[in-house]
C-alpha atoms as a PDB file:
ATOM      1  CA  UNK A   1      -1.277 -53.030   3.667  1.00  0.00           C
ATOM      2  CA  UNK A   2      -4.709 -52.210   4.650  1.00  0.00           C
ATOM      3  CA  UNK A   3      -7.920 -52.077   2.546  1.00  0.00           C
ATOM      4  CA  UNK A   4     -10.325 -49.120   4.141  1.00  0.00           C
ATOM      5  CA  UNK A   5     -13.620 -48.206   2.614  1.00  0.00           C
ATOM      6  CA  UNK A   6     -14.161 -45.064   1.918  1.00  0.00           C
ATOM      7  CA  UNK A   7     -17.786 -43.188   0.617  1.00  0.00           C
ATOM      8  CA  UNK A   8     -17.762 -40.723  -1.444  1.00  0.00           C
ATOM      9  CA  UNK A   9     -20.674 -39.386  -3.725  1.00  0.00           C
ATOM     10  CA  UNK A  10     -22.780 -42.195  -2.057  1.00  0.00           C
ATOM     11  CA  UNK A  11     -20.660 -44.955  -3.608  1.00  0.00           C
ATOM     12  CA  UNK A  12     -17.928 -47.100  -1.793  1.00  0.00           C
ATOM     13  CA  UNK A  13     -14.545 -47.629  -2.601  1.00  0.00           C
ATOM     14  CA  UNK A  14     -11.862 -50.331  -1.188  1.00  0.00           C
ATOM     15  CA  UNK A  15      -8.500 -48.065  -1.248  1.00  0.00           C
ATOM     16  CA  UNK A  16      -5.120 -49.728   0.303  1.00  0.00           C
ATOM     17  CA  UNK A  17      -3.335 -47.220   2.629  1.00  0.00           C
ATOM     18  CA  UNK A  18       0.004 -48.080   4.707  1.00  0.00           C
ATOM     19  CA  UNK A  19      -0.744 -49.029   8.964  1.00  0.00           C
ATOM     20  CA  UNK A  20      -1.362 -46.027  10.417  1.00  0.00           C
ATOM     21  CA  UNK A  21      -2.709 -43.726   7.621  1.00  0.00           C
ATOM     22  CA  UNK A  22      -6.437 -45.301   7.330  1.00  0.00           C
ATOM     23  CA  UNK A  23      -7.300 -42.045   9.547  1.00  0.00           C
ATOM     24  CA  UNK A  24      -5.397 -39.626   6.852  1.00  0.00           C
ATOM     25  CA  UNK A  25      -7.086 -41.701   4.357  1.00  0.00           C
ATOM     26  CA  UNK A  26     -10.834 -41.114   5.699  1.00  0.00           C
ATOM     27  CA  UNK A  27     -10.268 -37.724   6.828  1.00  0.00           C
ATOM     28  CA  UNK A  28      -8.973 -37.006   2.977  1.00  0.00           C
ATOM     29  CA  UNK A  29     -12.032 -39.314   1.314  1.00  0.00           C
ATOM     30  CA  UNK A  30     -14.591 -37.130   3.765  1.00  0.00           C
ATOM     31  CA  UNK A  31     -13.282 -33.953   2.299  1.00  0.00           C
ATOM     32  CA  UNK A  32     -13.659 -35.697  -1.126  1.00  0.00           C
ATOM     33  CA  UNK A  33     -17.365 -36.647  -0.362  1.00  0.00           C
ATOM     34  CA  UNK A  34     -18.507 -32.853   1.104  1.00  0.00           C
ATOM     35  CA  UNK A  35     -17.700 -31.927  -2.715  1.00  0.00           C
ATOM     36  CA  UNK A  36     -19.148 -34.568  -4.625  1.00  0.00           C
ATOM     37  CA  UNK A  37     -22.088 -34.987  -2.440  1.00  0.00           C
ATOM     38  CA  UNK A  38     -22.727 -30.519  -3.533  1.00  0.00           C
ATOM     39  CA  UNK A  39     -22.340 -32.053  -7.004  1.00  0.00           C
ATOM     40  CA  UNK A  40     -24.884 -35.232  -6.371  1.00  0.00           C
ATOM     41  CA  UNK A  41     -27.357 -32.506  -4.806  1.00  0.00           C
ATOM     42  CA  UNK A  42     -26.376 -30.347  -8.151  1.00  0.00           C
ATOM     43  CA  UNK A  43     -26.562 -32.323 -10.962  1.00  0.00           C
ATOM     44  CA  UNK A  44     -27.761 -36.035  -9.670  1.00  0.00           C
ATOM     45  CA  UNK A  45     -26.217 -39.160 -10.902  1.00  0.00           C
ATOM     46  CA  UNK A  46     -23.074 -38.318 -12.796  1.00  0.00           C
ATOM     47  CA  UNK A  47     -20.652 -41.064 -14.127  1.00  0.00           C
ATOM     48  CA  UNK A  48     -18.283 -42.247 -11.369  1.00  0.00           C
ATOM     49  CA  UNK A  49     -14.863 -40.493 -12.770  1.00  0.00           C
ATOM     50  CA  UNK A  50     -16.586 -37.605 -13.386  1.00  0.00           C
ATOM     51  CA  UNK A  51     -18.026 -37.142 -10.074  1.00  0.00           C
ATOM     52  CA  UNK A  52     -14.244 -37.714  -8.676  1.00  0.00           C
ATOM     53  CA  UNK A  53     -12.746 -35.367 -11.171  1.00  0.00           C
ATOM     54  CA  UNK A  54     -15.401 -32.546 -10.372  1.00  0.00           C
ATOM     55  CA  UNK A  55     -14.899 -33.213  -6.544  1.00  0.00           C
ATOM     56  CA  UNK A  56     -11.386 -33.307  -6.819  1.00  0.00           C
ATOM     57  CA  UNK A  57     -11.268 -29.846  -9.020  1.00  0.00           C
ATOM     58  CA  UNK A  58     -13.111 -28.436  -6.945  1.00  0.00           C
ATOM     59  CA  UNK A  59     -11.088 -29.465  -3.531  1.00  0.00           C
ATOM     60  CA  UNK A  60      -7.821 -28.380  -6.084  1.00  0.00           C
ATOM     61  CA  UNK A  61      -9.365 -24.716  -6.255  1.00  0.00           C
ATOM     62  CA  UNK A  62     -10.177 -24.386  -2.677  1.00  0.00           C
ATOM     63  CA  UNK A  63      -6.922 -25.269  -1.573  1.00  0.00           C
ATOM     64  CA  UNK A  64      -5.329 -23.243  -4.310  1.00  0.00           C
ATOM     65  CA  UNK A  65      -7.280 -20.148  -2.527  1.00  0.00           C
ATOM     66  CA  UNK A  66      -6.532 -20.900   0.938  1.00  0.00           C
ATOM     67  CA  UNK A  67      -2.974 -21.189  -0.365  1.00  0.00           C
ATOM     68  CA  UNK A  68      -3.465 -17.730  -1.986  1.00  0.00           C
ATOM     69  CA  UNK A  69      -4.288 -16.794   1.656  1.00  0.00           C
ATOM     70  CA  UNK A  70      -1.511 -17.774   3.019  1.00  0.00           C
ATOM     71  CA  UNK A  71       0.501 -16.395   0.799  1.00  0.00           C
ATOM     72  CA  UNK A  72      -0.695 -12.836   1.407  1.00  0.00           C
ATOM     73  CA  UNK A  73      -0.779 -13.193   4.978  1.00  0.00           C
ATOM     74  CA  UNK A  74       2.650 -14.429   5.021  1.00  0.00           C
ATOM     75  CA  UNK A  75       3.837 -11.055   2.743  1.00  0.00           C
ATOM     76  CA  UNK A  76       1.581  -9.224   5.332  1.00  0.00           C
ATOM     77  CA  UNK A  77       3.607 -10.295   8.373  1.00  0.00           C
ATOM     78  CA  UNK A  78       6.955 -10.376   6.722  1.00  0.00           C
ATOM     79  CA  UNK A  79       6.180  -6.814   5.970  1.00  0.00           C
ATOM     80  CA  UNK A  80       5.633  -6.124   9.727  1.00  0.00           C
ATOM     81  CA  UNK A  81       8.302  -7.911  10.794  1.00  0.00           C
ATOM     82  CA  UNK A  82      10.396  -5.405   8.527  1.00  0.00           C
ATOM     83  CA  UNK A  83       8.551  -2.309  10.003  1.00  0.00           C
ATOM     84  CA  UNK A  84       9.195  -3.564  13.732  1.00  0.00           C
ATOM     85  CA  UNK A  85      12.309  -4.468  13.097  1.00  0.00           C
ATOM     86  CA  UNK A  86      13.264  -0.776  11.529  1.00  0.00           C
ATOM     87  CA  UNK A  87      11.286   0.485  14.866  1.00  0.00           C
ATOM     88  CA  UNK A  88      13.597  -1.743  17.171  1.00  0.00           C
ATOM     89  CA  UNK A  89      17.069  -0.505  14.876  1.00  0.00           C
ATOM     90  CA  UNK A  90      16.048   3.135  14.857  1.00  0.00           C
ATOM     91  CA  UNK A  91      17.950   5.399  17.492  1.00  0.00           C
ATOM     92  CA  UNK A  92      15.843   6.616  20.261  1.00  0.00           C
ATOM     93  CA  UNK A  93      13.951   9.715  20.155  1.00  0.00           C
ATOM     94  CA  UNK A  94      15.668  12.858  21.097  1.00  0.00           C
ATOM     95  CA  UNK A  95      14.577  13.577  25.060  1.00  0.00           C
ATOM     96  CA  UNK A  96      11.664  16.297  25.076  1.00  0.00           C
ATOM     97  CA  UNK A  97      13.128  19.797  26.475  1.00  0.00           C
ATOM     98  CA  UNK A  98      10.519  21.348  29.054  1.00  0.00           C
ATOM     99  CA  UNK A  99      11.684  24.721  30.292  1.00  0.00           C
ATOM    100  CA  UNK A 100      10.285  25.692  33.484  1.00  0.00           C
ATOM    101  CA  UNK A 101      10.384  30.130  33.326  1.00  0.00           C
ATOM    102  CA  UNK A 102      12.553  31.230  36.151  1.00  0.00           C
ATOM    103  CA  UNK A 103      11.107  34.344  38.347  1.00  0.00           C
ATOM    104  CA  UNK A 104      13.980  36.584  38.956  1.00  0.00           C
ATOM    105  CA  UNK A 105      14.084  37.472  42.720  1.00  0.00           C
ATOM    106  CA  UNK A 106      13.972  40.998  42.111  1.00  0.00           C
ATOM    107  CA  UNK A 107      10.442  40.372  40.955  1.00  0.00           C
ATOM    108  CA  UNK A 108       9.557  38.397  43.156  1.00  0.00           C
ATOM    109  CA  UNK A 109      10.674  41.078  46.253  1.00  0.00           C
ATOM    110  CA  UNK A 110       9.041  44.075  44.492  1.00  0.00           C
ATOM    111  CA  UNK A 111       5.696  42.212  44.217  1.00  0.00           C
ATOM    112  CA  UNK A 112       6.168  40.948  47.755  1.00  0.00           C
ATOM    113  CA  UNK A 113       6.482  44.653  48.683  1.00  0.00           C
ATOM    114  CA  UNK A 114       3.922  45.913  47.055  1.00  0.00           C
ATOM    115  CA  UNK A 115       1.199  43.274  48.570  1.00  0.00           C
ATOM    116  CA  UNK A 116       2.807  44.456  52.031  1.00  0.00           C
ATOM    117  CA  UNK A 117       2.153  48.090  50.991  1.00  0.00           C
ATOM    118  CA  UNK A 118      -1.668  47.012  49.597  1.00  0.00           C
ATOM    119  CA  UNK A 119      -2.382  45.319  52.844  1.00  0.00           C
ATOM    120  CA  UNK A 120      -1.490  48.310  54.793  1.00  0.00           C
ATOM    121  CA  UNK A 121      -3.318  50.424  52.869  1.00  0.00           C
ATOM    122  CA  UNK A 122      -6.303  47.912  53.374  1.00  0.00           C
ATOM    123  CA  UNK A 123      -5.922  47.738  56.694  1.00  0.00           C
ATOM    124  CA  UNK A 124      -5.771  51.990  56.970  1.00  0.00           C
ATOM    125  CA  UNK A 125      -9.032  52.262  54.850  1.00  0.00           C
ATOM    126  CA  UNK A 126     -10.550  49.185  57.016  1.00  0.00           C
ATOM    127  CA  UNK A 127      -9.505  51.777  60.554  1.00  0.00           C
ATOM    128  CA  UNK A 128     -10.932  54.462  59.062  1.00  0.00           C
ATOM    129  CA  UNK A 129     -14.256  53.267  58.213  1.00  0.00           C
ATOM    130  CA  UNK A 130     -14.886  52.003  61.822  1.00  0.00           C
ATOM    131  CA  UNK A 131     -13.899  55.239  63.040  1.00  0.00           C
ATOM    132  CA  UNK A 132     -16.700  56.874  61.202  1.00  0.00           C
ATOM    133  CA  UNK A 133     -19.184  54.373  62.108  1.00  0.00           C
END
């Protein structure tokens, strides 16, 4: 079992880890020292168990909040998995009904006659102004 040194608060410890964990094992004691070294800068010297209970309460309630996090963000997307899930179960919308109106042909003769008859017309008034000019 290997002994890795670790630093935290400016002080070094010898800590036994199994083979392969001394990475684990500093990565963990570097966490360890960002917190007691805001707790050096703090207060100064403070007892050696203190310094490692303070660090380590304080590491306890930031994990406690990012687990709060989690938490919520995990009830956030479970509760949009429900809503898609009611989206994807729900029958499809009813197809939307466009009526296009419908001239009747009988309109549609009578004003065709009646442009014939204002054309002619047009074209009378149009003879009988160049006759008079």
């Amino acid at each position: 079992m290997p002994e890795v040194p670790i630093y935290i608060g400016g002080r070094t410890f010898e800590v036994a880890c199994q083979e392969g964990e001394e990475q684990y094992l500093q990565s963990a004691a570097r966490m360890l020292d960002t917190e007691a070294s805001v707790l050096v800068d703090q207060i100064g010297r403070v007892p050696e168990t203190r310094m490692l209970l303070m660090a380590g309460l304080m590491l306890a309630d930031k994990t406690a909040s990012l687990e709060d996090q989690l938490r919520e963000s995990e009830d956030r997307a479970a509760g949009l998995e429900d809503e898609l899930r009611a989206l994807r179960e729900a029958p499809a919308p009813e197809p939307e009904r466009i009526e296009v109106p419908v001239i009747p042909s009988e309109v549609t003769d009578s004003l065709a006659e009646i442009a014939a008859r204002a054309e002619a017309l047009a074209e009378e008034i149009e003879e009988k102004s160049s006759d008079r000019a």
